[in-house]
Every structure is written in structure tokens, then in C-alpha cells.
N, C-alpha and C. Protein backbone atom coordinates (compact mmCIF):
# COMPACT_ATOMS: atom_id res chain seq x y z
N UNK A 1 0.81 -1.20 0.00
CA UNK A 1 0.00 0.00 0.00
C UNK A 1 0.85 1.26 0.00
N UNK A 2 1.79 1.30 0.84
CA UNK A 2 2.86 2.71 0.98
C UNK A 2 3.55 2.88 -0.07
N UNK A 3 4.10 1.64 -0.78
CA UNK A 3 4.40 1.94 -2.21
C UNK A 3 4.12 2.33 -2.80
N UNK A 4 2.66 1.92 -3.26
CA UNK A 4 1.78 2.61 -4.42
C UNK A 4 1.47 3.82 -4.06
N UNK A 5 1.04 4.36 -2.68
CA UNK A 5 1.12 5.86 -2.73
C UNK A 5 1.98 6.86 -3.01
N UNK A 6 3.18 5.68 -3.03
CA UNK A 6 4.46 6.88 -3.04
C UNK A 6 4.83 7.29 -4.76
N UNK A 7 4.41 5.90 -5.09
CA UNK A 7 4.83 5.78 -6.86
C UNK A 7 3.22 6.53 -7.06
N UNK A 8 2.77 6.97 -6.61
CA UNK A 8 1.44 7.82 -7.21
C UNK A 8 1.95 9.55 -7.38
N UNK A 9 2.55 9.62 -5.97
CA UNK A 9 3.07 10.67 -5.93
C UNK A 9 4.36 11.24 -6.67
N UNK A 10 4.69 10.19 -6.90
CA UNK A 10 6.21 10.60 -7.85
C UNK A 10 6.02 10.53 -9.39
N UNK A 11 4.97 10.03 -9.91
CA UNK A 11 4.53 10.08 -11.06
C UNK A 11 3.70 11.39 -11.32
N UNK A 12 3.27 12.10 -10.17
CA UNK A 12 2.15 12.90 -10.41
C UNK A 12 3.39 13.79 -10.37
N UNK A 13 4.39 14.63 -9.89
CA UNK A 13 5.40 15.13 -9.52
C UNK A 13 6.24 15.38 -10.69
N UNK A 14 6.73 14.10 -11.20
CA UNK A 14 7.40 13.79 -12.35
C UNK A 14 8.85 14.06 -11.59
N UNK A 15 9.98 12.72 -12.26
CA UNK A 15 11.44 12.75 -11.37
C UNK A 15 12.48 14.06 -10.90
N UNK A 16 12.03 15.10 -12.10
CA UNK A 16 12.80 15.92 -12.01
C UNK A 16 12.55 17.35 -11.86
N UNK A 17 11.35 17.27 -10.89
CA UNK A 17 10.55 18.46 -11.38
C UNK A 17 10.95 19.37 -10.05
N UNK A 18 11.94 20.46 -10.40
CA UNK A 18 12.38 21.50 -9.15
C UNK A 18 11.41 22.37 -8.35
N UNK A 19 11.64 22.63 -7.67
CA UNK A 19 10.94 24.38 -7.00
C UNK A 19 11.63 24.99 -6.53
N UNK A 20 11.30 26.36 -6.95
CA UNK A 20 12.30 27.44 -6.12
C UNK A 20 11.02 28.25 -5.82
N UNK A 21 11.52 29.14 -4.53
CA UNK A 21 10.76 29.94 -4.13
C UNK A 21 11.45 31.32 -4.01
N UNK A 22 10.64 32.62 -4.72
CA UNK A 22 11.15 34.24 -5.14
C UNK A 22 10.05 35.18 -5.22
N UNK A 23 10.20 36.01 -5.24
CA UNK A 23 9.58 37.25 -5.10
C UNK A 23 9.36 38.31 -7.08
N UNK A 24 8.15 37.99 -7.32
CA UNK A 24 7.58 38.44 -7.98
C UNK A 24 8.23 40.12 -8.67
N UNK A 25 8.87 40.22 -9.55
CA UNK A 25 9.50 41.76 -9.73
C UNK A 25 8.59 41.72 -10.96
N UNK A 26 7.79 41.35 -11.45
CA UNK A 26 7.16 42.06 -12.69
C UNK A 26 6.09 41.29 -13.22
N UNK A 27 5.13 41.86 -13.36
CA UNK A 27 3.78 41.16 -14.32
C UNK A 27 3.32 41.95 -15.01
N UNK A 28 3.70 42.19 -16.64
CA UNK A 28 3.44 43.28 -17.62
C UNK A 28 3.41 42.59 -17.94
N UNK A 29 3.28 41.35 -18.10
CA UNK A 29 2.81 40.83 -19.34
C UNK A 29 1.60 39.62 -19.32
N UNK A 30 0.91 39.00 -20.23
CA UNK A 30 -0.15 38.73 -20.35
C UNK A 30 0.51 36.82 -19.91
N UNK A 31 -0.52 36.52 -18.46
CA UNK A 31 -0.04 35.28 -17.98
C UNK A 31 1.40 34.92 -17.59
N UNK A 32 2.03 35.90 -17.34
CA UNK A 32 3.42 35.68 -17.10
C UNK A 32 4.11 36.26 -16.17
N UNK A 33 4.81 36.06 -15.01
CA UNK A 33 5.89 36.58 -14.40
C UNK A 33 6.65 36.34 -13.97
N UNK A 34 7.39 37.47 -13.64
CA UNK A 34 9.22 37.33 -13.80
C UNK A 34 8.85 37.64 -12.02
N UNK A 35 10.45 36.25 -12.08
CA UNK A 35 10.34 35.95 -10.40
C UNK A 35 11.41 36.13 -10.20
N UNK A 36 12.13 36.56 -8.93
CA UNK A 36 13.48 36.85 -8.59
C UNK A 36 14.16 35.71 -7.42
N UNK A 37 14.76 34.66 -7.55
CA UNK A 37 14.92 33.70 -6.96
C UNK A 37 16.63 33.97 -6.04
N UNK A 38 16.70 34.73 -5.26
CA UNK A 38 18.02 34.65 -4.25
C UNK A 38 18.87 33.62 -3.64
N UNK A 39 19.74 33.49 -3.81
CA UNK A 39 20.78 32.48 -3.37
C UNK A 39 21.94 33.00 -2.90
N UNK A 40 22.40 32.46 -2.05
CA UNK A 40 23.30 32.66 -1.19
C UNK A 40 24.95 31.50 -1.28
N UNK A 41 25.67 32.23 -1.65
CA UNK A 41 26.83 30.70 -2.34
C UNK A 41 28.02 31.97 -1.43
N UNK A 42 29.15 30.83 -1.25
CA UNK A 42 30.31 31.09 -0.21
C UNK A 42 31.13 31.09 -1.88
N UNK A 43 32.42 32.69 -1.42
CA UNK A 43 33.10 33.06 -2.40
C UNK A 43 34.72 31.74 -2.35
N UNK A 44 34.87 31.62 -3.52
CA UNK A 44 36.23 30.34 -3.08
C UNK A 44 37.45 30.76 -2.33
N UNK A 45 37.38 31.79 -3.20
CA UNK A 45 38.74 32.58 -2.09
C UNK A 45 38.92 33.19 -0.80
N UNK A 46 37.54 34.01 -0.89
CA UNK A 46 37.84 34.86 0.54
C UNK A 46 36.54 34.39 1.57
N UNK A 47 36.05 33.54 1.29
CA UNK A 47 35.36 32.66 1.95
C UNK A 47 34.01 33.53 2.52
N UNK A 48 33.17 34.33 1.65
CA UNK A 48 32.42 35.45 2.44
C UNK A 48 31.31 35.09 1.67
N UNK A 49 30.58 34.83 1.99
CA UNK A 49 28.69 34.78 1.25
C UNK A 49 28.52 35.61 0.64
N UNK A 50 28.62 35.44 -0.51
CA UNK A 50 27.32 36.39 -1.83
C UNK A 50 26.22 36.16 -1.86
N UNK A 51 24.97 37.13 -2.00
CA UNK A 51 23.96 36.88 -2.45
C UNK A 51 24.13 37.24 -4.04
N UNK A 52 23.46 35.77 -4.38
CA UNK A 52 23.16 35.86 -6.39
C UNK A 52 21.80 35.67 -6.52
N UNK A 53 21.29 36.90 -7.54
CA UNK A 53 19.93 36.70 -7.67
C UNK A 53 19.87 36.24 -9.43
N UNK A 54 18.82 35.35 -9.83
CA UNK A 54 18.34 34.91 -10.92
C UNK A 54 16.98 35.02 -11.05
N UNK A 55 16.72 35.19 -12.33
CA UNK A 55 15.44 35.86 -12.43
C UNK A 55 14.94 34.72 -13.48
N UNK A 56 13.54 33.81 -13.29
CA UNK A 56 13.01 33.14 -13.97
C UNK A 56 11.74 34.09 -14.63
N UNK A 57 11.12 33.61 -15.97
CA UNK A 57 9.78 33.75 -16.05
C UNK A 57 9.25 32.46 -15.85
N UNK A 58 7.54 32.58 -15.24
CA UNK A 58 7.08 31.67 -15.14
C UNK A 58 5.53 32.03 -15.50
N UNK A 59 5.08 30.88 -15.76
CA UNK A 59 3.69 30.81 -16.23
C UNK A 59 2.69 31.02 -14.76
N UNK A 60 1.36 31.92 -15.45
CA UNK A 60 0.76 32.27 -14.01
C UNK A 60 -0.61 32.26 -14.63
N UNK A 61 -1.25 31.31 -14.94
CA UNK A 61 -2.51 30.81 -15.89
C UNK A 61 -3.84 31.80 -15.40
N UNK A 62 -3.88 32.03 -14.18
CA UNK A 62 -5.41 33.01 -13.14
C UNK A 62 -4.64 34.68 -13.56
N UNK A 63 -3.82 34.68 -13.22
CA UNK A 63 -2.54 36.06 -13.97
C UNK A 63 -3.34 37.18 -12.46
N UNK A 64 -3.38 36.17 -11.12
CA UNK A 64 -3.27 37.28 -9.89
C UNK A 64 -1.92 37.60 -9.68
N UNK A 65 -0.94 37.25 -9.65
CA UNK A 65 0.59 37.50 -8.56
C UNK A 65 0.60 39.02 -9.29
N UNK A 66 1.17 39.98 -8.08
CA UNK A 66 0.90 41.45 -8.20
C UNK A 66 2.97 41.31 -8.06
N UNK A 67 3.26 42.47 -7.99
CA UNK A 67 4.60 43.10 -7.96
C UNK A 67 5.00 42.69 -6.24
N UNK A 68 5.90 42.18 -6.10
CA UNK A 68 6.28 41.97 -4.27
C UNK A 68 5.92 40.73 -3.72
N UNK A 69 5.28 40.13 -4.11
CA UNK A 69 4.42 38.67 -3.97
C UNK A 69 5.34 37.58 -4.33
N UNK A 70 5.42 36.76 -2.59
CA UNK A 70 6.21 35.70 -2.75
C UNK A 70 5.70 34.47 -3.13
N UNK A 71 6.31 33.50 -4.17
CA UNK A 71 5.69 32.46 -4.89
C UNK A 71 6.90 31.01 -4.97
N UNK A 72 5.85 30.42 -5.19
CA UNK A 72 6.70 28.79 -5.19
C UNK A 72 6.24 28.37 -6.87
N UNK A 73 7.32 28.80 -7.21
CA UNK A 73 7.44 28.01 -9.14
C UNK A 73 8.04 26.69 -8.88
N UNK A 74 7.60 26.14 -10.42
CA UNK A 74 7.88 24.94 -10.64
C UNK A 74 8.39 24.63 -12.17
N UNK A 75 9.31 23.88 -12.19
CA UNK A 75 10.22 23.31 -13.12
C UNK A 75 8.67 22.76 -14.19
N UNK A 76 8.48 22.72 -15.14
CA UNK A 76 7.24 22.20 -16.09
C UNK A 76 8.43 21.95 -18.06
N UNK A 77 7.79 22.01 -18.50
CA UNK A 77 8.09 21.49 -20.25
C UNK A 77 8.21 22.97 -20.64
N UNK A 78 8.90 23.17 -21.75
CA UNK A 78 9.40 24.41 -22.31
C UNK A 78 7.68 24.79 -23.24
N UNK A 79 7.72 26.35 -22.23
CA UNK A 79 6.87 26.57 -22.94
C UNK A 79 6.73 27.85 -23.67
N UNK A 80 7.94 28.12 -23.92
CA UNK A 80 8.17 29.07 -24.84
C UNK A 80 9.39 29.22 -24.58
N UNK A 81 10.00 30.31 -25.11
CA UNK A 81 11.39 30.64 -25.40
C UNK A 81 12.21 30.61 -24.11
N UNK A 82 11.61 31.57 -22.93
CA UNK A 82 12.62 31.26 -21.82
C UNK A 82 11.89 30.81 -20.71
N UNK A 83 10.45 30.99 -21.14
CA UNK A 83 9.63 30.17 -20.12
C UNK A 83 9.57 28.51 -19.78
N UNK A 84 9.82 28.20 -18.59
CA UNK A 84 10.29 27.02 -18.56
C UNK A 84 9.90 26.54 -16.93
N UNK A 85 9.51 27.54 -16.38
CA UNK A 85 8.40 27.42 -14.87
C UNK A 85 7.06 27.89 -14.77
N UNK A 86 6.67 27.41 -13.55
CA UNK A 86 4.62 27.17 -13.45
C UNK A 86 4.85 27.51 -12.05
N UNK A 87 3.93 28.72 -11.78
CA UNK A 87 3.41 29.46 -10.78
C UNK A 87 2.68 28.59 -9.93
N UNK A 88 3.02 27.73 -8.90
CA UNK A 88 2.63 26.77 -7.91
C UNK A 88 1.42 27.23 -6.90
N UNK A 89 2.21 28.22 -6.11
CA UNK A 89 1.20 29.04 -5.24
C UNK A 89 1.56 30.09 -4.64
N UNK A 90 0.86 30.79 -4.47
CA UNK A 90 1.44 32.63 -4.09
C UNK A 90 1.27 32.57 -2.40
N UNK A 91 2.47 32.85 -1.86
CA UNK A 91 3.10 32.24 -0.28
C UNK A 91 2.18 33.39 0.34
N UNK A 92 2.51 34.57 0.00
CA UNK A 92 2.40 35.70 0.61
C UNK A 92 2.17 36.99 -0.17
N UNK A 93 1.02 37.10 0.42
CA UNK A 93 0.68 38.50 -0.67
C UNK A 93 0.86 39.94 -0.19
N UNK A 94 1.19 40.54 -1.38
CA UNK A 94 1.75 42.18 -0.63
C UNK A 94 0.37 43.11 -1.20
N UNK A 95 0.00 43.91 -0.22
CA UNK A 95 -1.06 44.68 -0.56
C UNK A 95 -0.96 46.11 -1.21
């Protein structure tokens, strides 16, 4: 029984399917926004934390996420040129 729930869940998931979670910097455009995903990586040499930010677009199908709005994207099939994530769920909304 625990098997099959688990192979239910990993099929529904699919093996390789990421999430990152970022903060919403733009929705001008129609179903789409650009998410700002922060990371934090140690420099080799002088051993001091950078923050690196990368900016995904992602698909947002209802097209609510406003400007400031933190969200959990998801890794999905290329669906256009640099779109290549799916708007999961909006964590926290800014008013």
C-alpha cells in the first residue's frame, strides 16, 4: 500500500521536477511573471557569502501575482522561449 502511494506521488510530480521559491518583480505581461529567486553561495577565495539573484519567467494561468508577492514556481516542459516554470502558489501576498 505505501508503495503505491508513493509511486502515485512521484509520477504525479514527475522525477525531475524542481521548486524554487522568489519574489515576484514584474507582471506586464499577459499570464506571465518574472520571479526573482536569491541564493546565497560562499566566495572560493575569501570565503564570504554572496547573495546571487536569478530571475526566472514563469507561467501564471489566473494572472493574480501582483509586484512583491512571494511564490513557489515549478520546473514544467518548455513553454516558450525562456519560459520554462509554473506558478505553484502565491506564499504571501503584498497589498
Amino acid at each position: 500500500m505505501a508503495n503505491e502511494e508513493t509511486a502515485a506521488k512521484s509520477a504525479e510530480k514527475g522525477p525531475n521536477q524542481r521548486t524554487k521559491t522568489g519574489v515576484v518583480v514584474s507582471n506586464k505581461m499577459e499570464k506571465t511573471v518574472v520571479v526573482a529567486v536569491e541564493n546565497v553561495v560562499m566566495h572560493p577565495m575569501y570565503q564570504k557569502y554572496i547573495r546571487r539573484t536569478s530571475k526566472f519567467l514563469a507561467h501564471s494561468e489566473t494572472n493574480n501575482c501582483n509586484v512583491g508577492d512571494r511564490v513557489v514556481i515549478e520546473e514544467t516542459r518548455p513553454l516558450s522561449k525562456r519560459k520554462r516554470w509554473n506558478v505553484r502558489e502565491i506564499l504571501e501576498k503584498t497589498s
